[in-house]
PDB file of N, CA and C in Angstrom:
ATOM      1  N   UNK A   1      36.180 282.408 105.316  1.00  0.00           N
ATOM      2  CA  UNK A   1      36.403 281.416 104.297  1.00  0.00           C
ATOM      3  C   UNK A   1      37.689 280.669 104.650  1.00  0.00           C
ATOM      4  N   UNK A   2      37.630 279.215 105.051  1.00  0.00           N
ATOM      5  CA  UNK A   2      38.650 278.392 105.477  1.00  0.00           C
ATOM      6  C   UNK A   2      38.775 277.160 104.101  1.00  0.00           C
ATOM      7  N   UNK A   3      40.109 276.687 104.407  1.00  0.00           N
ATOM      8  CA  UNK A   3      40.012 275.355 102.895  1.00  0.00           C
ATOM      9  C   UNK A   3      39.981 274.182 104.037  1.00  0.00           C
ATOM     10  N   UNK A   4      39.286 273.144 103.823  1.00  0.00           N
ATOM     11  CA  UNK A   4      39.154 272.038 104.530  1.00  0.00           C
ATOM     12  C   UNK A   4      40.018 271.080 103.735  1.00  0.00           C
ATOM     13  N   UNK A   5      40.852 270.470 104.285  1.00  0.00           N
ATOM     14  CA  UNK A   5      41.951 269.386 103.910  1.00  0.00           C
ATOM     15  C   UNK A   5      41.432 268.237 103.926  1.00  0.00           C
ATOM     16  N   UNK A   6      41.154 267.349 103.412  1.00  0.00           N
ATOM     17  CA  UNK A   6      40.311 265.437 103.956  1.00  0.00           C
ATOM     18  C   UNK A   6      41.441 264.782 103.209  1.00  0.00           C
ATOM     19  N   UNK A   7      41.626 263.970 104.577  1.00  0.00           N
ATOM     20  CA  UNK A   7      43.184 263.136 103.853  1.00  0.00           C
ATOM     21  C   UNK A   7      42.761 261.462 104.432  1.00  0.00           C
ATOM     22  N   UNK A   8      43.127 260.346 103.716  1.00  0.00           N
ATOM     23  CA  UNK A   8      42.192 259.148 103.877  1.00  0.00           C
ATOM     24  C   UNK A   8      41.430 259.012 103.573  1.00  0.00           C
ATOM     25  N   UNK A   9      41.088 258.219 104.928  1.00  0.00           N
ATOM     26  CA  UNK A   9      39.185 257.992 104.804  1.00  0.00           C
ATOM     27  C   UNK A   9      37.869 259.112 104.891  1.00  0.00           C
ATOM     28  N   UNK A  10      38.636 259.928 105.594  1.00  0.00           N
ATOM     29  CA  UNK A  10      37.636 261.285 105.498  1.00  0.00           C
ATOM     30  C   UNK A  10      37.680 262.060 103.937  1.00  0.00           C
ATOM     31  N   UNK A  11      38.562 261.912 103.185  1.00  0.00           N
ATOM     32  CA  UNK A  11      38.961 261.890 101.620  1.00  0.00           C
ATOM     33  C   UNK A  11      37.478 261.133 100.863  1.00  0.00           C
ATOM     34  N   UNK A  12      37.566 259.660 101.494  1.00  0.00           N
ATOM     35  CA  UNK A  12      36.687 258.571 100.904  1.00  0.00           C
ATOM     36  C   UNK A  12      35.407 258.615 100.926  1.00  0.00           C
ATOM     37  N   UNK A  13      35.123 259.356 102.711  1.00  0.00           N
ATOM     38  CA  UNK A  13      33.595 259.527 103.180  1.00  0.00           C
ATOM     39  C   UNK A  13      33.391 261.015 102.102  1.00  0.00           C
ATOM     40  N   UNK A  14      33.831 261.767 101.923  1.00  0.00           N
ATOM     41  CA  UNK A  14      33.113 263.551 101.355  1.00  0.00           C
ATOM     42  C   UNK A  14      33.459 263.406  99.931  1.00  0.00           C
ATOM     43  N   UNK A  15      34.256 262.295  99.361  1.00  0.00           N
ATOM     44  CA  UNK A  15      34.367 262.232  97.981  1.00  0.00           C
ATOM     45  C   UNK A  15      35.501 263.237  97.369  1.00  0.00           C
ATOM     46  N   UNK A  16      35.616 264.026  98.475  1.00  0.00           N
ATOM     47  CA  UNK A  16      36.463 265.083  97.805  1.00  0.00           C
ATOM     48  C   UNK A  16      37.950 265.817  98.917  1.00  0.00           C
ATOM     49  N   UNK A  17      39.244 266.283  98.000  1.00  0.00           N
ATOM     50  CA  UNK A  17      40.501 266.371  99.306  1.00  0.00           C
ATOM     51  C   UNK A  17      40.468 267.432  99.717  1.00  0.00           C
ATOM     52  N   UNK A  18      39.432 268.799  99.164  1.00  0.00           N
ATOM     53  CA  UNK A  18      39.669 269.772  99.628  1.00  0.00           C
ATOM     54  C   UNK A  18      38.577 270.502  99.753  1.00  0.00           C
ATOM     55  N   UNK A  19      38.108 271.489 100.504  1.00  0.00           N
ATOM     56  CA  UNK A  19      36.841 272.212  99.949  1.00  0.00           C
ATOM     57  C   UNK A  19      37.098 273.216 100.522  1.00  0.00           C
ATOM     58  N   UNK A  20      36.827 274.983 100.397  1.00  0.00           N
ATOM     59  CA  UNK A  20      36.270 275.977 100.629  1.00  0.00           C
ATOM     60  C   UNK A  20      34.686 276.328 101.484  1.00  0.00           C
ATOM     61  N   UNK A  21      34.849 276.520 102.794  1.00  0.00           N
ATOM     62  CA  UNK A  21      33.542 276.867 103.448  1.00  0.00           C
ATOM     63  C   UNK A  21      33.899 278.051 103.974  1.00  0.00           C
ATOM     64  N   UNK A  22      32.745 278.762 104.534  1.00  0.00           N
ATOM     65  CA  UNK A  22      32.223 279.662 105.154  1.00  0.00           C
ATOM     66  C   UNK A  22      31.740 279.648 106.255  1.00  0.00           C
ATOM     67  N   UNK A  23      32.550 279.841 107.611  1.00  0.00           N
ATOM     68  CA  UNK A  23      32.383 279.455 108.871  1.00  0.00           C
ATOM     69  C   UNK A  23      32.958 281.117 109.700  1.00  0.00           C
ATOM     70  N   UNK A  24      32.049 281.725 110.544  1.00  0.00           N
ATOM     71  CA  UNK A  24      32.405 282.624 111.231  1.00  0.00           C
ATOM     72  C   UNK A  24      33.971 282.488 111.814  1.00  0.00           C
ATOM     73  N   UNK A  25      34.393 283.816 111.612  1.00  0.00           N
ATOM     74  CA  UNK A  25      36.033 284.217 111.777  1.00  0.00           C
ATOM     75  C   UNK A  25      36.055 283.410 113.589  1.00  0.00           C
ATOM     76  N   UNK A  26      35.134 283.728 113.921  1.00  0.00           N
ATOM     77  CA  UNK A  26      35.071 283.234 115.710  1.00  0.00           C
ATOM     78  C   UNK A  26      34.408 281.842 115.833  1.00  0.00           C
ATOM     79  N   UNK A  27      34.895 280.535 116.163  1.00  0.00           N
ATOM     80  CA  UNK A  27      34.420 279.720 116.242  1.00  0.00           C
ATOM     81  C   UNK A  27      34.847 278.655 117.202  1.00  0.00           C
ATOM     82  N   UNK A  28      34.350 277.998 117.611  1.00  0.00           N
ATOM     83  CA  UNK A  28      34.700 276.991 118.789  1.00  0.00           C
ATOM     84  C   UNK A  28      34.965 275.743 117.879  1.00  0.00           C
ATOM     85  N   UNK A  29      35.935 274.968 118.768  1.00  0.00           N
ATOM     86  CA  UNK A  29      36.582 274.222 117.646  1.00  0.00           C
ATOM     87  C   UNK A  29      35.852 272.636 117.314  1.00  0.00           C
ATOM     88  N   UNK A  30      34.756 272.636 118.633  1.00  0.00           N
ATOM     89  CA  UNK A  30      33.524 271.649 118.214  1.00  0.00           C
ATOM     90  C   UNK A  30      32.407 271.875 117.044  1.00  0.00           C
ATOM     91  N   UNK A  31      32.332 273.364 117.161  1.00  0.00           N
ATOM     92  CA  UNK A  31      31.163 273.982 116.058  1.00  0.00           C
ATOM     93  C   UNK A  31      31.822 274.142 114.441  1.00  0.00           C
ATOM     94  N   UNK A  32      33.122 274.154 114.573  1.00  0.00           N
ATOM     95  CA  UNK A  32      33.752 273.864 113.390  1.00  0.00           C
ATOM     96  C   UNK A  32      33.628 272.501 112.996  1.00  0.00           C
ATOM     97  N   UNK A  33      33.667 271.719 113.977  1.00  0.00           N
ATOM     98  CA  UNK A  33      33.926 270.359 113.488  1.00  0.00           C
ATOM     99  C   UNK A  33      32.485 269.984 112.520  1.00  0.00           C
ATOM    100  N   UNK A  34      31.414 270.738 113.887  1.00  0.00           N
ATOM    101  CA  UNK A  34      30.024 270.134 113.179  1.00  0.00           C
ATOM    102  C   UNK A  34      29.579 270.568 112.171  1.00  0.00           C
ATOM    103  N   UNK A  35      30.241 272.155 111.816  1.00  0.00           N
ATOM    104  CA  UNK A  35      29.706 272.413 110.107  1.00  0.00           C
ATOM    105  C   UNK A  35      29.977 271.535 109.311  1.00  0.00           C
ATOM    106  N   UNK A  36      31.506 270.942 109.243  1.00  0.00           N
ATOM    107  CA  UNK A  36      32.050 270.491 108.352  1.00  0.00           C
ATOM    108  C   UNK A  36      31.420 269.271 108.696  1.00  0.00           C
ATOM    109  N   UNK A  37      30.787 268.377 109.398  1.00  0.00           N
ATOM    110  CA  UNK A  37      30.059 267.058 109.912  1.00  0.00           C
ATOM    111  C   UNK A  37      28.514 266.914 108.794  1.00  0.00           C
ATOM    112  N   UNK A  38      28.227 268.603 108.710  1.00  0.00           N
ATOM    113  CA  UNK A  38      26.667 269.241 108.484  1.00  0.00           C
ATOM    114  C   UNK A  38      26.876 268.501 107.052  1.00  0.00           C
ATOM    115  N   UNK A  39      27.797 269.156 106.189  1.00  0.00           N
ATOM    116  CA  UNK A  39      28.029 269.044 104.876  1.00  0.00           C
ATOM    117  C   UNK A  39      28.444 267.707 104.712  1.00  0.00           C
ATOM    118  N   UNK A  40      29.132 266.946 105.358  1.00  0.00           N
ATOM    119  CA  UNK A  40      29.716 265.328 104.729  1.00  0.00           C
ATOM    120  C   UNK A  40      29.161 264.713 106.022  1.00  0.00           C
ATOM    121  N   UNK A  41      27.480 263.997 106.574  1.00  0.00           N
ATOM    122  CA  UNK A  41      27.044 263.246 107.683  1.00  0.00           C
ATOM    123  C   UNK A  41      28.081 261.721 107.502  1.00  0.00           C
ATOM    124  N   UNK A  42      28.744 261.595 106.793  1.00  0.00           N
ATOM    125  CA  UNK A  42      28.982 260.112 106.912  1.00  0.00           C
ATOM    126  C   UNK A  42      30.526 260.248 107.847  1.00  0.00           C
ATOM    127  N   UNK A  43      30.931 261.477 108.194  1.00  0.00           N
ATOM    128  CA  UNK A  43      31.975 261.978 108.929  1.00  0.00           C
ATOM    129  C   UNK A  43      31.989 261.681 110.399  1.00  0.00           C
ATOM    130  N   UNK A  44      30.393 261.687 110.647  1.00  0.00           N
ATOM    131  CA  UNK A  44      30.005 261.344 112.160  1.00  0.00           C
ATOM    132  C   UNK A  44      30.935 259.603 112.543  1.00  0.00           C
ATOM    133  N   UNK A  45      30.999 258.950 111.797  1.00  0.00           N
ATOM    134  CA  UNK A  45      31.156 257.292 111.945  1.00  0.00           C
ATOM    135  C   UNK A  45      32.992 257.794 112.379  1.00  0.00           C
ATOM    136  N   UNK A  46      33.687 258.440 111.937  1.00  0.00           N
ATOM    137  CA  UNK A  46      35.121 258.496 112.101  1.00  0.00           C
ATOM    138  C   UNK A  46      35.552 259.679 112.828  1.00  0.00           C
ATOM    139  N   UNK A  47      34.644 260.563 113.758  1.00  0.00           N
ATOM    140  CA  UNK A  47      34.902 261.692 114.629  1.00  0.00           C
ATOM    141  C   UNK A  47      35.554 261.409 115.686  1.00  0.00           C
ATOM    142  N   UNK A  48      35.754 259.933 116.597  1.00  0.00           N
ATOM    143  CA  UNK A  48      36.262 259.855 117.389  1.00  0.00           C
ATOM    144  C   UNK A  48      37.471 259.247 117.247  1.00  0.00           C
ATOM    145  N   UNK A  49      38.069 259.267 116.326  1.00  0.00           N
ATOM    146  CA  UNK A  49      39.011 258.974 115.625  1.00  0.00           C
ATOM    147  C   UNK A  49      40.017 259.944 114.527  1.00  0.00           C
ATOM    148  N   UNK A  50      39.668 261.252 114.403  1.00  0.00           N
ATOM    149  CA  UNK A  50      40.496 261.659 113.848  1.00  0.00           C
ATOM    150  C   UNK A  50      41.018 262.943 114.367  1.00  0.00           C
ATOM    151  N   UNK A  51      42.761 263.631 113.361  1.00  0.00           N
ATOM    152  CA  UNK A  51      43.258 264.261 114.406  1.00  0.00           C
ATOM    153  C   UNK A  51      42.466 265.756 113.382  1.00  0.00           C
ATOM    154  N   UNK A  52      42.401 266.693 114.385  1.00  0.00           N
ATOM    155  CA  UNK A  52      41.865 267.792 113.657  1.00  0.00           C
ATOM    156  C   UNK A  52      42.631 268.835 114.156  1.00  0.00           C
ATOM    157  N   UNK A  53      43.049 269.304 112.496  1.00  0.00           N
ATOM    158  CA  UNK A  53      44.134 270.466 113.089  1.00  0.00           C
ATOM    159  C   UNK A  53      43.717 271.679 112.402  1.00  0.00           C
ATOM    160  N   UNK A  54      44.558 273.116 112.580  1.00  0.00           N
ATOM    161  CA  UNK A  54      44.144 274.253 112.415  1.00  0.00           C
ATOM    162  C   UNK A  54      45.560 274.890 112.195  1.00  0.00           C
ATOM    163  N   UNK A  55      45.534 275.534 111.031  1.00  0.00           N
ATOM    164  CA  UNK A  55      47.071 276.028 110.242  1.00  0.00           C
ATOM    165  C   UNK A  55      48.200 274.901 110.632  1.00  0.00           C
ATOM    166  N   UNK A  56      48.279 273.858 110.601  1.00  0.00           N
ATOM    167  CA  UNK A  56      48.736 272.744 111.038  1.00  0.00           C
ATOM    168  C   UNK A  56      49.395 272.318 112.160  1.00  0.00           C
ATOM    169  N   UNK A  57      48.358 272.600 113.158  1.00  0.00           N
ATOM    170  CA  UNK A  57      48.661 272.989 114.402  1.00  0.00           C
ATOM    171  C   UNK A  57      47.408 271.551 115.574  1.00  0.00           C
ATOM    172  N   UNK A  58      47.588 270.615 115.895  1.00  0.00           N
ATOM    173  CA  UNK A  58      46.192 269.536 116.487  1.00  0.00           C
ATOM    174  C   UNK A  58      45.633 270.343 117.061  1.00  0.00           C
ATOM    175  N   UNK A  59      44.275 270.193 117.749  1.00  0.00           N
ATOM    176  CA  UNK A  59      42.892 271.177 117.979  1.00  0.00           C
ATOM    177  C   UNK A  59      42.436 269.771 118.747  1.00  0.00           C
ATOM    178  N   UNK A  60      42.139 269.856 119.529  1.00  0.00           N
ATOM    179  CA  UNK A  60      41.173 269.161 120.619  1.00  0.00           C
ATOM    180  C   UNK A  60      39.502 269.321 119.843  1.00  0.00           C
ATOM    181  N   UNK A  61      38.749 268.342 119.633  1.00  0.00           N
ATOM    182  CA  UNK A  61      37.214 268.923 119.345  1.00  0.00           C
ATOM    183  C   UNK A  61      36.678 268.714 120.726  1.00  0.00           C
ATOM    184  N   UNK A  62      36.627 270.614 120.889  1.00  0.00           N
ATOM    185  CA  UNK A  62      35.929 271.152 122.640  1.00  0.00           C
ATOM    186  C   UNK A  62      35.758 272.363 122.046  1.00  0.00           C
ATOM    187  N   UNK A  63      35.920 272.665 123.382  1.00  0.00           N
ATOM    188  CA  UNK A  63      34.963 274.673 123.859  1.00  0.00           C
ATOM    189  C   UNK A  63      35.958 275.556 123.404  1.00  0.00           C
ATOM    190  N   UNK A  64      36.941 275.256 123.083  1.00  0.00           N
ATOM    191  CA  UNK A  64      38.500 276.216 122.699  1.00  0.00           C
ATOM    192  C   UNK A  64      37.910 277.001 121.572  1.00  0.00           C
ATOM    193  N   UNK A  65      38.189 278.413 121.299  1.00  0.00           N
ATOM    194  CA  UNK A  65      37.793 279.361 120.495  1.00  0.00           C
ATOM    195  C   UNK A  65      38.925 279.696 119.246  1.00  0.00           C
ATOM    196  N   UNK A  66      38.791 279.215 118.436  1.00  0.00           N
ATOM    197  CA  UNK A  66      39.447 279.407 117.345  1.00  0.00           C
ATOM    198  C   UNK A  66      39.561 280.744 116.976  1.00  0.00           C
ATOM    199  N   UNK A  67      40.415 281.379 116.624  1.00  0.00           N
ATOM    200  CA  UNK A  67      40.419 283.097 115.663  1.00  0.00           C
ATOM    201  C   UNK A  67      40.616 282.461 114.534  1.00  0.00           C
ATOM    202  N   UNK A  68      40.117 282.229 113.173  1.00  0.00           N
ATOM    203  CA  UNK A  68      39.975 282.167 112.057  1.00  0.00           C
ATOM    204  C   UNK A  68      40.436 283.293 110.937  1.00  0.00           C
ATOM    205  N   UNK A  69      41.437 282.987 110.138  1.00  0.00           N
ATOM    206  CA  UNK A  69      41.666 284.291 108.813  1.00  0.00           C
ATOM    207  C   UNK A  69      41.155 283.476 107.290  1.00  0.00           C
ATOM    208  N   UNK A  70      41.150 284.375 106.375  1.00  0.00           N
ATOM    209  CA  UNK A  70      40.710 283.993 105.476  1.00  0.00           C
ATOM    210  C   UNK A  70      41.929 283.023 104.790  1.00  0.00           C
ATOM    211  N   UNK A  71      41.491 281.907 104.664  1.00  0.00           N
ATOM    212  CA  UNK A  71      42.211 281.033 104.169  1.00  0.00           C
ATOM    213  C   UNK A  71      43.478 279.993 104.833  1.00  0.00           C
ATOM    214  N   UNK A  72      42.685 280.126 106.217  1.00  0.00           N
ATOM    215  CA  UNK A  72      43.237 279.065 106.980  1.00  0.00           C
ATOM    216  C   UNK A  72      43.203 277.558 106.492  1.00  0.00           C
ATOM    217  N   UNK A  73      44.438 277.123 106.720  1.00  0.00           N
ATOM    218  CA  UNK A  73      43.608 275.099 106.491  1.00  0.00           C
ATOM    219  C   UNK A  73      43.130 274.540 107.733  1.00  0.00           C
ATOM    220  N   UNK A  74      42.547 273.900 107.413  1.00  0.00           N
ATOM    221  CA  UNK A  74      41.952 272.998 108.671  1.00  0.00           C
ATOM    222  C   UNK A  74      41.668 271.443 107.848  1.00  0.00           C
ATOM    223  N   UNK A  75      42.384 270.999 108.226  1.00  0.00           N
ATOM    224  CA  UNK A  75      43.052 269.392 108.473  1.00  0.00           C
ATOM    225  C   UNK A  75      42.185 268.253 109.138  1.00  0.00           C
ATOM    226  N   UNK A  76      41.586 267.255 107.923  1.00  0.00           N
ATOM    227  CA  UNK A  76      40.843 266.288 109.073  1.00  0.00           C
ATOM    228  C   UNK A  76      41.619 265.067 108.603  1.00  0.00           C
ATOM    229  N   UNK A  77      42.233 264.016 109.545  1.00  0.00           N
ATOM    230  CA  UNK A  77      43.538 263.342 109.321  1.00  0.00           C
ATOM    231  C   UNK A  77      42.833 262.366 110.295  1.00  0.00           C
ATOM    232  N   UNK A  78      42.009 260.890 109.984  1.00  0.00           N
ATOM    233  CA  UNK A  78      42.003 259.904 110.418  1.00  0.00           C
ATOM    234  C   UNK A  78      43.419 259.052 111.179  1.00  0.00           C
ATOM    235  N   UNK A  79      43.429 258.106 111.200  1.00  0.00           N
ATOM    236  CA  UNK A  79      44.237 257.382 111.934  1.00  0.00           C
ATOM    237  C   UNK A  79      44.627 256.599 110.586  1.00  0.00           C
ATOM    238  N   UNK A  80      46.024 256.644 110.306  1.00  0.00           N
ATOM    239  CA  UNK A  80      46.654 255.853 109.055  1.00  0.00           C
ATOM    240  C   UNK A  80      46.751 254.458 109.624  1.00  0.00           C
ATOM    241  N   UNK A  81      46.333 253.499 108.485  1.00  0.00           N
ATOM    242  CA  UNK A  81      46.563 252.188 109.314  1.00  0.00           C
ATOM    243  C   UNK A  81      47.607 251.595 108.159  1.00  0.00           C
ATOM    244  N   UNK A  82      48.630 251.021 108.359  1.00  0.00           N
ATOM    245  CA  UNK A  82      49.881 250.567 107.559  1.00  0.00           C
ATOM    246  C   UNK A  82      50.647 249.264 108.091  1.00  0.00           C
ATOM    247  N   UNK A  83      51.120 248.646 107.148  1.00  0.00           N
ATOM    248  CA  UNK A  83      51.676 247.405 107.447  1.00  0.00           C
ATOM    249  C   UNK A  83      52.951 246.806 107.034  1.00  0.00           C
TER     250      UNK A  83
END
């Protein structure tokens, strides 16, 4: 059980800033991405674009193996655009 953070537009696309999922303690940090993709599809349009982090730490989305505890954050942080 991890809390998912959505800050921005990934906030805007899932409707919501935080959520609670259920993702194996062992996970690759692409297959994380795609659960959380599974549950909010409109996430796909801003994947190559945002930073994705893990206990607030950036994460590459690849083959890298995450160790997961209960109640990790994991951070999906678009690109702020400001003027």
């Amino acid at each position: 059980m991890v809390e998912v953070l959505y800050f921005a537009k990934s906030a805007e696309i899932t409707g919501v800033h935080s959520e609670t999922i259920f993702v194996p303690q062992e996970i690759k940090a692409l297959q994380l991405w795609k659960e959380i993709e599974n549950r909010h599809r409109g996430l796909a349009d801003i994947r190559d674009q945002v930073i994705f982090a893990v206990r607030q730490e950036y994460v590459e989305l690849g083959d890298q193996l995450l160790l997961l505890q209960p109640g990790d954050e994991i951070a999906i942080i678009p690109p702020i655009s400001g003027g």
